[in-house]
C-alpha atoms as a PDB file:
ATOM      1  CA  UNK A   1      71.912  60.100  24.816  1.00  0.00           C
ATOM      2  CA  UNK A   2      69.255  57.984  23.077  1.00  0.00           C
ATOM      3  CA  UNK A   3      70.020  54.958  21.054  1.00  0.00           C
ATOM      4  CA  UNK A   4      69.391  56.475  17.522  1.00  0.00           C
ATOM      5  CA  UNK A   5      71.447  59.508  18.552  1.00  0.00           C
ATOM      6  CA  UNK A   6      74.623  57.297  19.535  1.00  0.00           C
ATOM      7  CA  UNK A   7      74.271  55.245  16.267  1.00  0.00           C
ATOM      8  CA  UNK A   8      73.885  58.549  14.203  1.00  0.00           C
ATOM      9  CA  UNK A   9      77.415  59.619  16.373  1.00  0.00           C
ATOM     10  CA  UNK A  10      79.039  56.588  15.956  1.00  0.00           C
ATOM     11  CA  UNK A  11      78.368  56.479  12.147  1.00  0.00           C
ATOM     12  CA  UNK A  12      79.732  60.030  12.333  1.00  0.00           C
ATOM     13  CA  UNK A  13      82.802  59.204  13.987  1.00  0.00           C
ATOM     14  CA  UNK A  14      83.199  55.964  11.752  1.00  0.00           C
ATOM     15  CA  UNK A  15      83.203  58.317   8.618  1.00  0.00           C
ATOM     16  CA  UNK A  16      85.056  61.161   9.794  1.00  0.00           C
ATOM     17  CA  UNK A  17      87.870  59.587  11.616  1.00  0.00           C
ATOM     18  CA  UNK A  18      89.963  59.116   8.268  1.00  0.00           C
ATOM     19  CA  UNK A  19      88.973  61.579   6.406  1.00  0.00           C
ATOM     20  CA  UNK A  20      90.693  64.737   7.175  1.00  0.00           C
ATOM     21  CA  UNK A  21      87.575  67.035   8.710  1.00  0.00           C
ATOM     22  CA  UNK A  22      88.168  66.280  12.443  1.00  0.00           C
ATOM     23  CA  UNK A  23      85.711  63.088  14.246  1.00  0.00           C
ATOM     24  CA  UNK A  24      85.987  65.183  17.398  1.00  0.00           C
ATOM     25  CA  UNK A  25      84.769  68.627  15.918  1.00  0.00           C
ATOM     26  CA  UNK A  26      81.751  66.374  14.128  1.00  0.00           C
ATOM     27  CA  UNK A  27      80.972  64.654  17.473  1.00  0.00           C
ATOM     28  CA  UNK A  28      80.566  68.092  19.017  1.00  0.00           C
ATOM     29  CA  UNK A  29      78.642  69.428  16.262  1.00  0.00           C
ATOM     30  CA  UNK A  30      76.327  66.455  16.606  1.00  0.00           C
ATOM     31  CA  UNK A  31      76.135  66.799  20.237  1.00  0.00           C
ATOM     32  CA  UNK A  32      74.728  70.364  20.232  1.00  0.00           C
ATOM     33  CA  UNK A  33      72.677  69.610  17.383  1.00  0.00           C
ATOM     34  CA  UNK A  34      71.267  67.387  19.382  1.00  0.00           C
ATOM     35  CA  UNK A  35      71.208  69.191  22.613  1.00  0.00           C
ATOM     36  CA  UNK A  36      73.778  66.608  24.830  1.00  0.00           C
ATOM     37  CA  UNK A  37      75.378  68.135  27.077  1.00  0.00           C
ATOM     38  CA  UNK A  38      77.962  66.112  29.591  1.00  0.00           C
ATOM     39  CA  UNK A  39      81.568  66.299  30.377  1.00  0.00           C
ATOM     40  CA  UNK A  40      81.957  62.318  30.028  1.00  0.00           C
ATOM     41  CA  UNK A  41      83.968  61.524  27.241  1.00  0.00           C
ATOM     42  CA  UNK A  42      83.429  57.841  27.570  1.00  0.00           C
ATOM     43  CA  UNK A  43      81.518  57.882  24.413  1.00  0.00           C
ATOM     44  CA  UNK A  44      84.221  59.465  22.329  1.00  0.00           C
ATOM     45  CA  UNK A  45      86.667  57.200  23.766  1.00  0.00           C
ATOM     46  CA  UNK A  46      84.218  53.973  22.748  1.00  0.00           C
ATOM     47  CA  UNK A  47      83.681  55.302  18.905  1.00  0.00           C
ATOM     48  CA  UNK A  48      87.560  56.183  19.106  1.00  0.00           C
ATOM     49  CA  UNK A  49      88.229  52.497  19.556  1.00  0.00           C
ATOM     50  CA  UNK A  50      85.942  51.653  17.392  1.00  0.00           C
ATOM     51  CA  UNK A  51      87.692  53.123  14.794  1.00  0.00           C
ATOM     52  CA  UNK A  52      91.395  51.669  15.451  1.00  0.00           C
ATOM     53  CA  UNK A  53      90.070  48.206  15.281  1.00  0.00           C
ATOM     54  CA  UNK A  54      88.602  49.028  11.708  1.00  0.00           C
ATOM     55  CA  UNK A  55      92.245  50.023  11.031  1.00  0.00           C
ATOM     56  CA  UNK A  56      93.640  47.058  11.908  1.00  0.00           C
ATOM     57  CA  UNK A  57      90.802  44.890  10.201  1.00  0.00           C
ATOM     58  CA  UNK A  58      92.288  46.919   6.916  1.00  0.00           C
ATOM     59  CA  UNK A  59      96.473  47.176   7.298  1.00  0.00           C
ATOM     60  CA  UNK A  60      96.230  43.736   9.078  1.00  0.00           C
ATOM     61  CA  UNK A  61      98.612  42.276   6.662  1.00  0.00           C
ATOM     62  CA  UNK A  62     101.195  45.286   7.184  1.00  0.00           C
ATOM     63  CA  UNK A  63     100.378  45.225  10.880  1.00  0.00           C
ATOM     64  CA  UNK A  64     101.513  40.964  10.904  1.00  0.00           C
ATOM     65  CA  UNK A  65     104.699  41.718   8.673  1.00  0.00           C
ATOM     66  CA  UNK A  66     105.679  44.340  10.961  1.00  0.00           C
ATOM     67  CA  UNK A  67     105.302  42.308  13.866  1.00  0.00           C
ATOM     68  CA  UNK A  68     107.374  39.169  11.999  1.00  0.00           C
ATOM     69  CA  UNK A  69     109.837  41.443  11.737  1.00  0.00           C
ATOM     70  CA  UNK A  70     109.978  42.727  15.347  1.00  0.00           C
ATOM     71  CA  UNK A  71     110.207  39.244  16.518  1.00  0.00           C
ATOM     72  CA  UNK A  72     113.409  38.753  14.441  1.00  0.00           C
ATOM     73  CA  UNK A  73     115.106  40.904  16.986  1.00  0.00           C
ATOM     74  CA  UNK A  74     117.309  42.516  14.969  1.00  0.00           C
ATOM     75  CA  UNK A  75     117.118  46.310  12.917  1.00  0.00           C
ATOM     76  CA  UNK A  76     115.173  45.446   9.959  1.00  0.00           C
ATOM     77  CA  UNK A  77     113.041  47.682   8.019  1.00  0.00           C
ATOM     78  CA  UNK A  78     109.972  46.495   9.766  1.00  0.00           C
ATOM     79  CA  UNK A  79     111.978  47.481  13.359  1.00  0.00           C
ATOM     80  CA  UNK A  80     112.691  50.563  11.799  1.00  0.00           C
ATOM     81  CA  UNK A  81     109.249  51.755  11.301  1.00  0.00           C
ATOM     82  CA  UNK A  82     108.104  50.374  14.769  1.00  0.00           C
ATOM     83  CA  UNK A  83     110.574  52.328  16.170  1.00  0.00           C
ATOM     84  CA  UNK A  84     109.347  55.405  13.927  1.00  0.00           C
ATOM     85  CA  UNK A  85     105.551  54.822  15.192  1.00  0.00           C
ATOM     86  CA  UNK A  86     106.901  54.486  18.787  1.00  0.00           C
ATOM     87  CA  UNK A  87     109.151  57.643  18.443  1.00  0.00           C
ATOM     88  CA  UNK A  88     105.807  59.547  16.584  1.00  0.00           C
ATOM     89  CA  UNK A  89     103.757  58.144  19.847  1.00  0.00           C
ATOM     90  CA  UNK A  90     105.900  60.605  22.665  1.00  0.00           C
ATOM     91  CA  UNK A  91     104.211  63.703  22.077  1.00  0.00           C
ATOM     92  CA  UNK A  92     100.487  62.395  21.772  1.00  0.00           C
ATOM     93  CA  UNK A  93     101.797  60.081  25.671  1.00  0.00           C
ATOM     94  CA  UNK A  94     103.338  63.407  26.765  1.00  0.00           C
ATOM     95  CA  UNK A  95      99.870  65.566  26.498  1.00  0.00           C
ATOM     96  CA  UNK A  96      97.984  62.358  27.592  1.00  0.00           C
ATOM     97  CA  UNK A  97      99.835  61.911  31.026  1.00  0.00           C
ATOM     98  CA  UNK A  98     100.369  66.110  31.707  1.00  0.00           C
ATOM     99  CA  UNK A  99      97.632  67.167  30.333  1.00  0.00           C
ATOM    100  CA  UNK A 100      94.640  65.632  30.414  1.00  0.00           C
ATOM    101  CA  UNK A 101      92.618  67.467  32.432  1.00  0.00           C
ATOM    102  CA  UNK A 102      93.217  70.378  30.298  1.00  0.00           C
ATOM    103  CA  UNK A 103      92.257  68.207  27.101  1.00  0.00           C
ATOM    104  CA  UNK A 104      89.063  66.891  28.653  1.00  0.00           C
ATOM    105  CA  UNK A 105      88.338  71.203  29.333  1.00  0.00           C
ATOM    106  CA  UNK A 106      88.672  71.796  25.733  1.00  0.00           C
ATOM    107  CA  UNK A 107      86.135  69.447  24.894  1.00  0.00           C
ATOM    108  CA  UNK A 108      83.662  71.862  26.804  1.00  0.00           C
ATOM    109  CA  UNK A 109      84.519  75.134  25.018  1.00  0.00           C
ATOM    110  CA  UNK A 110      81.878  74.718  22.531  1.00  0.00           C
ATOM    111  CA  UNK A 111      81.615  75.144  18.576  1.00  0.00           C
ATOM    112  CA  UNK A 112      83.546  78.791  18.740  1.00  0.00           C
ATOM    113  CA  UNK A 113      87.080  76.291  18.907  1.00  0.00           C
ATOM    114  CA  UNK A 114      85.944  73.754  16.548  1.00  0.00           C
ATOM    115  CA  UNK A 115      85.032  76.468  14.702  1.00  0.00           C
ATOM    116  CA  UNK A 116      88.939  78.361  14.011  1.00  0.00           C
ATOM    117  CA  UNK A 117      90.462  74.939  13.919  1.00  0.00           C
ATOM    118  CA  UNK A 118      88.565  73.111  11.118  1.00  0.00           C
ATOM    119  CA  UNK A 119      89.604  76.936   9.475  1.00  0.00           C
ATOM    120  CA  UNK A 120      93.325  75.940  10.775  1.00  0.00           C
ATOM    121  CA  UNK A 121      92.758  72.311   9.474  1.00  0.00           C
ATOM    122  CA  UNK A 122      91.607  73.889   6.175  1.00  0.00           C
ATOM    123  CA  UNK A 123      94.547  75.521   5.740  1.00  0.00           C
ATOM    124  CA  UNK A 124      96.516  72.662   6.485  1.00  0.00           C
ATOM    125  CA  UNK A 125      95.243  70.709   3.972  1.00  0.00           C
ATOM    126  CA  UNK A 126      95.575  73.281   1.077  1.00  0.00           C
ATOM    127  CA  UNK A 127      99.006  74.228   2.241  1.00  0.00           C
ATOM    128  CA  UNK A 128     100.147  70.428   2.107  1.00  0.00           C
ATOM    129  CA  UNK A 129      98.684  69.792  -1.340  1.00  0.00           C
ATOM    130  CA  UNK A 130      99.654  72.790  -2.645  1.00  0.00           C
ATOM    131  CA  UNK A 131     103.019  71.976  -1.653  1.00  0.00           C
ATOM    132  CA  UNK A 132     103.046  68.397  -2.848  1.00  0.00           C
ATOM    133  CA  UNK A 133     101.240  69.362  -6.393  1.00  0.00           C
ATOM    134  CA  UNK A 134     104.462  71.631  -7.067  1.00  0.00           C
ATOM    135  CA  UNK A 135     107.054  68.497  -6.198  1.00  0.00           C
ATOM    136  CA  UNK A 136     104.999  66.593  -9.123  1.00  0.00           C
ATOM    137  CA  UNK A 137     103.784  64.162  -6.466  1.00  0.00           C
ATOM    138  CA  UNK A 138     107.135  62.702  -5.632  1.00  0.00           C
ATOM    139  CA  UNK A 139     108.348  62.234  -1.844  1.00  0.00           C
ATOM    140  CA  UNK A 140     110.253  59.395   0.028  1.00  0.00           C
ATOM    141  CA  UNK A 141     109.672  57.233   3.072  1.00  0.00           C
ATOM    142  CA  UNK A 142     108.808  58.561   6.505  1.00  0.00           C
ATOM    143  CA  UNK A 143     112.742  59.396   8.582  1.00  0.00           C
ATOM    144  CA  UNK A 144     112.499  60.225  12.059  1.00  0.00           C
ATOM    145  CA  UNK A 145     112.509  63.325  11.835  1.00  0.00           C
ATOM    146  CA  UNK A 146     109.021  63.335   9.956  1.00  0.00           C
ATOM    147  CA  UNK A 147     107.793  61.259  12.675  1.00  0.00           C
ATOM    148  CA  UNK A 148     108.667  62.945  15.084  1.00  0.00           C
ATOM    149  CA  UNK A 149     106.845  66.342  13.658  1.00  0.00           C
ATOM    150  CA  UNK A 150     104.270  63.692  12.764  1.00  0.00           C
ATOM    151  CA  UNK A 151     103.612  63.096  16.368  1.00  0.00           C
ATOM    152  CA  UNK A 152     103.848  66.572  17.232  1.00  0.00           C
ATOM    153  CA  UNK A 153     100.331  67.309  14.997  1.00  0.00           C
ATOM    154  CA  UNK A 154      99.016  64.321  17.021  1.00  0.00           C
ATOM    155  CA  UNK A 155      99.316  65.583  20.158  1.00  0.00           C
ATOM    156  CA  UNK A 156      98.134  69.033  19.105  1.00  0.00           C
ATOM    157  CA  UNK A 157      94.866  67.341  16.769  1.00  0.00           C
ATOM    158  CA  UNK A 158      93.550  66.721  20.345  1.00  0.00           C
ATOM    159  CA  UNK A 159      91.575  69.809  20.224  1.00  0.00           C
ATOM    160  CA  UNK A 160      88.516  69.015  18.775  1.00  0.00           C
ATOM    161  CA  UNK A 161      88.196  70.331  15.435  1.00  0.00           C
ATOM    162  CA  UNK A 162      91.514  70.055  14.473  1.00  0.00           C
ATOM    163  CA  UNK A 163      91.941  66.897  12.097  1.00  0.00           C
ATOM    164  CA  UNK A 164      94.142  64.275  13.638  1.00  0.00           C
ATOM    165  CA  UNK A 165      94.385  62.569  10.002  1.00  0.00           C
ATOM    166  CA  UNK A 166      94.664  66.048   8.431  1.00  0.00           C
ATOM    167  CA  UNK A 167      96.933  67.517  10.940  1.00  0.00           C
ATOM    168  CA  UNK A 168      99.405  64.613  10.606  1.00  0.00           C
ATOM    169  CA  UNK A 169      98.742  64.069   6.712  1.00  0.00           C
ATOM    170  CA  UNK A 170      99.613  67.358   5.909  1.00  0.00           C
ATOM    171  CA  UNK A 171     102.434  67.445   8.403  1.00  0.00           C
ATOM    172  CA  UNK A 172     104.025  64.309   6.551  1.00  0.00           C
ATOM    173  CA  UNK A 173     103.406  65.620   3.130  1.00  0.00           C
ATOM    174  CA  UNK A 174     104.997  69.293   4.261  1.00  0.00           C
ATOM    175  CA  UNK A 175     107.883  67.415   5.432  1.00  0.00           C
ATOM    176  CA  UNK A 176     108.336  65.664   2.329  1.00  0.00           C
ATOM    177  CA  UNK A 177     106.907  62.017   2.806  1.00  0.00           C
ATOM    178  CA  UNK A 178     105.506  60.177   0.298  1.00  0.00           C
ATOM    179  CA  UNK A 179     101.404  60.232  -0.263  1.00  0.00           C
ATOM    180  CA  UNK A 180     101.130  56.274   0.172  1.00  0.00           C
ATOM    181  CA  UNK A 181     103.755  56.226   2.979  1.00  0.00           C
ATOM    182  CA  UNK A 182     101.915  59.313   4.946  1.00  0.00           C
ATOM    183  CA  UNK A 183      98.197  57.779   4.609  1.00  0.00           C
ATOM    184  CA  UNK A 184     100.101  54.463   6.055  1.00  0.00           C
ATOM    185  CA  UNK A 185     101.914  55.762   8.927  1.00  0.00           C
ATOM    186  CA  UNK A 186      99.435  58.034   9.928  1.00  0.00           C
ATOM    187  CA  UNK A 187      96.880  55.716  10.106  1.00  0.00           C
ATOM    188  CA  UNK A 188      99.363  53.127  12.006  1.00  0.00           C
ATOM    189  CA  UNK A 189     100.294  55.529  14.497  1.00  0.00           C
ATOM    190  CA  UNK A 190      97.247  56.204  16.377  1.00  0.00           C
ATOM    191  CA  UNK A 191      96.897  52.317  17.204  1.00  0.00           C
ATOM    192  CA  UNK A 192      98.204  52.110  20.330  1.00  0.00           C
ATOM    193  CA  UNK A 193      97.601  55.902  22.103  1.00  0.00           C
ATOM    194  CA  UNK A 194      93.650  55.170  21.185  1.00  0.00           C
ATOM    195  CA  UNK A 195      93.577  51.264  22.433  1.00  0.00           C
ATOM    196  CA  UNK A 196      95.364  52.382  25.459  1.00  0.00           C
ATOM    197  CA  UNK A 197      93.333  54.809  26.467  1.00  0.00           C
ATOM    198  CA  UNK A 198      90.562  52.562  25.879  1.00  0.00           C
ATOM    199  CA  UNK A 199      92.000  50.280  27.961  1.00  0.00           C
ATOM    200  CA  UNK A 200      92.426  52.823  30.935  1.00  0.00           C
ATOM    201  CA  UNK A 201      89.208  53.700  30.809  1.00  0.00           C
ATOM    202  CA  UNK A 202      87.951  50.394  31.291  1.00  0.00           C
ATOM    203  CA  UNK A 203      90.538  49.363  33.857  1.00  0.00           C
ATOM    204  CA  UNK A 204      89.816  52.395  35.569  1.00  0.00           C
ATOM    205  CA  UNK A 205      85.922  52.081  35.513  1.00  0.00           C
ATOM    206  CA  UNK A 206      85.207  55.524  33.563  1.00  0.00           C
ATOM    207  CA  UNK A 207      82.988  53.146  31.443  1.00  0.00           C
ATOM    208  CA  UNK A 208      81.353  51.415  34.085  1.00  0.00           C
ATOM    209  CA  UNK A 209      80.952  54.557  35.384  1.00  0.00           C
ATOM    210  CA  UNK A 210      79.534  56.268  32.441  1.00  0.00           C
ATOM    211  CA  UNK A 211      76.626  58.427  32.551  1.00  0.00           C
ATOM    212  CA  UNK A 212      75.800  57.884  28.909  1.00  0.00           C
ATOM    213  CA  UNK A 213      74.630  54.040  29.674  1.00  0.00           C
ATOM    214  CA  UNK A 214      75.761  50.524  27.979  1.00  0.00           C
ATOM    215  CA  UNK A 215      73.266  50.412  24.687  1.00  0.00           C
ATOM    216  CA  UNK A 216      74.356  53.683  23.561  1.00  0.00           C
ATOM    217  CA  UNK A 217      78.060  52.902  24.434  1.00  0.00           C
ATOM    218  CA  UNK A 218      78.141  49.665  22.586  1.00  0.00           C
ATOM    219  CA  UNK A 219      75.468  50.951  19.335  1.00  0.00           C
ATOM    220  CA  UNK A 220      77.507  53.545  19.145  1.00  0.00           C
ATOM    221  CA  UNK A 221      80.982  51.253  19.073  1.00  0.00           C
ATOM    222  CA  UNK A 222      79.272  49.293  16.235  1.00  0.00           C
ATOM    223  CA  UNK A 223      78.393  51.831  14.296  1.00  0.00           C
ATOM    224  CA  UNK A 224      81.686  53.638  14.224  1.00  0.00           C
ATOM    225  CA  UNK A 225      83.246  50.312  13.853  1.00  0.00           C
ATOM    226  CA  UNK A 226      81.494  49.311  10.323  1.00  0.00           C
ATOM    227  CA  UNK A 227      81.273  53.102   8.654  1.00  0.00           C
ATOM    228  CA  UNK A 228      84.798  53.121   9.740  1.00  0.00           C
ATOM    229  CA  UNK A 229      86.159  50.445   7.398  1.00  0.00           C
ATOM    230  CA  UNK A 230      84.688  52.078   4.725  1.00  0.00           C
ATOM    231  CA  UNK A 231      86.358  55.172   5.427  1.00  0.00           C
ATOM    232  CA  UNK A 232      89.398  54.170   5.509  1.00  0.00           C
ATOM    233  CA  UNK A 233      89.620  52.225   2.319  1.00  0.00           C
ATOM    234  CA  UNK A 234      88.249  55.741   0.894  1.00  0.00           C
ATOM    235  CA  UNK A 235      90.514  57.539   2.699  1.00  0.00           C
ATOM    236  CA  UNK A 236      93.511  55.796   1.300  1.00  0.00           C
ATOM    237  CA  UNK A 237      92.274  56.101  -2.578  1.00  0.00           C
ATOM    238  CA  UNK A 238      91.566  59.933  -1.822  1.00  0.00           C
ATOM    239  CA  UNK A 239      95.159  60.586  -0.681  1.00  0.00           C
ATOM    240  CA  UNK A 240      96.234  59.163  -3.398  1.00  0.00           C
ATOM    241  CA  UNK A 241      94.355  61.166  -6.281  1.00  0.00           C
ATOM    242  CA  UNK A 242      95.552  64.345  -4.199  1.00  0.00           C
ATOM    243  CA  UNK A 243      91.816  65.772  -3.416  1.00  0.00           C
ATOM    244  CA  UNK A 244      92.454  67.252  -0.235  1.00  0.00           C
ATOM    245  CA  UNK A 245      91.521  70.510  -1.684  1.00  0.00           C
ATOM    246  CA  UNK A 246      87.495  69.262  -1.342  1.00  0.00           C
ATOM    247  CA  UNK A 247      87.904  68.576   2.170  1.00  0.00           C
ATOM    248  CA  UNK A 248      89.787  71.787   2.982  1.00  0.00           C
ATOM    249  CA  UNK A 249      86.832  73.997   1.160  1.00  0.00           C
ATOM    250  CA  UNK A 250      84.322  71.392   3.533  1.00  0.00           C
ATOM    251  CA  UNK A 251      86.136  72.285   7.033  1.00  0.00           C
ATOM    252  CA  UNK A 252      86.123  75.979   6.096  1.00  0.00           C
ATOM    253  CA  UNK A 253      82.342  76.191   5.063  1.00  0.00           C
ATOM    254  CA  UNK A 254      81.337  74.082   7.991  1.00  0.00           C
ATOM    255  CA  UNK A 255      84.143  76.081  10.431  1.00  0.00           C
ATOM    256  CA  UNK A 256      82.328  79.570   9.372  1.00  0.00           C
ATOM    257  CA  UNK A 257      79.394  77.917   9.746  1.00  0.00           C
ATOM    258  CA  UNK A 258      80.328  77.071  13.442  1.00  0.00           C
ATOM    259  CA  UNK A 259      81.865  80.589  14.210  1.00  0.00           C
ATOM    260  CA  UNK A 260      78.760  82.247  12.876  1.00  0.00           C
ATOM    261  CA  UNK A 261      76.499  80.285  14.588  1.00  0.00           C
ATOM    262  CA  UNK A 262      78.351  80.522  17.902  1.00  0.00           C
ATOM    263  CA  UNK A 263      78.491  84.596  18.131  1.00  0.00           C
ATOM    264  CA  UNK A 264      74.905  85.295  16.192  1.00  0.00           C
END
């Protein structure tokens, strides 16, 4: 991977990360545009990183209240939702400890996968809207049981193609949950499975280990890092005017697009 590819990727990742059209299908659309091939998925997990700290950088006030509150020890609303993001988190920790092997194999199956599930996102999306359009917009605030199927569409987004923001946006809003409160709490929930596996990685050496090298590792961080607070500001003000629709017609065209390419 050359430099200028890795900041192209990262700057792809950065971008697609919140909105709801699947980072991980775009990264492997970008890789065999641009002929990578490798099993290492060092790079992903750099960009991936990248993209949580630009998520703190913009719910960094919500992220300090809800810590104030923790350190009250005592059930407060901010415990509450801690406890909501923690419960959302045992699904995504469940496929990362059992399954990761078989995770890391998906990744390999090429554009023919990311192909049916930016269709399956797609449908997602317009299903969720759809649904929310007809309740005039109205929901309440995220209950554990939202969370939990929440967390669920986490763990299952980790096949590339399939929109962790979309799967878990449109899981929120089928269950009920408020726009505002969804775009929130699914943005807040990936925190600590994507720093943690960071962290493992590095711990563990897979970085130092890399095959992809240092510059594009770290070009690539940056990159996703500073198109990824954009997108997430523009995420947020998209959820709220209800346009998923335009990003559900964009993962169909570009998941034909992938099918069609794939078997002619």
């Amino acid at each position: 991977m050359s430099w200028i590819e890795a900041i192209i990727l990262g700057i792809v990742q950065g971008l697609t990360e919140f909105l709801p059209v699947s980072s991980s299908g775009h990264l492997a659309i970008g890789k065999a545009l641009f002929g990578i091939e490798t099993a290492d998925l060092s790079f992903e997990v750099a960009v991936h990183a990248a993209t949580v700290l630009a998520t703190i950088v913009v719910f960094w006030k919500d992220i300090v209240k809800l810590l104030q509150g923790l350190f009250q020890f005592k059930m407060n609303p901010e415990t509450r939702y801690l406890l909501l993001i923690l419960l959302s988190m045992v699904p995504v920790f469940v496929v990362g400890m059992f399954f990761k092997d078989q995770v890391e194999s998906i990744f390999g199956s090429g554009l023919l996968v990311v192909g049916f599930a930016l269709i399956v996102t797609a449908f997602l999306l317009f299903l969720s809207e759809t649904l929310a359009a007809r309740r005039g917009g109205e929901g309440g605030p995220v209950t554990w049981k939202s969370a939990l199927w929440m967390g669920l569409a986490q763990a299952v987004a980790v096949i590339p193609g399939l929109s962790r923001s979309g799967s878990t946006i449109a899981t929120g809003l089928l269950c009920g949950v408020k726009k505002e409160e969804v775009t929130r709490f699914s943005f807040l929930m990936v925190l600590v499975p994507i720093l943690g596996e960071a962290f493992l990685d590095v711990v563990g050496g897979d970085f130092a280990a890399s095959s992809i090298g240092v510059l594009p590792l770290v070009l690539g961080f940056v990159a996703a890092f500073f198109s990824g607070l954009f997108a997430c500001r523009f995420m947020i003000a998209i959820v709220k005017q209800a346009k998923l629709r335009w990003f559900a017609l964009y993962c169909a065209i570009v998941g034909l697009a992938c099918i069609i390419s794939t078997l002619f």
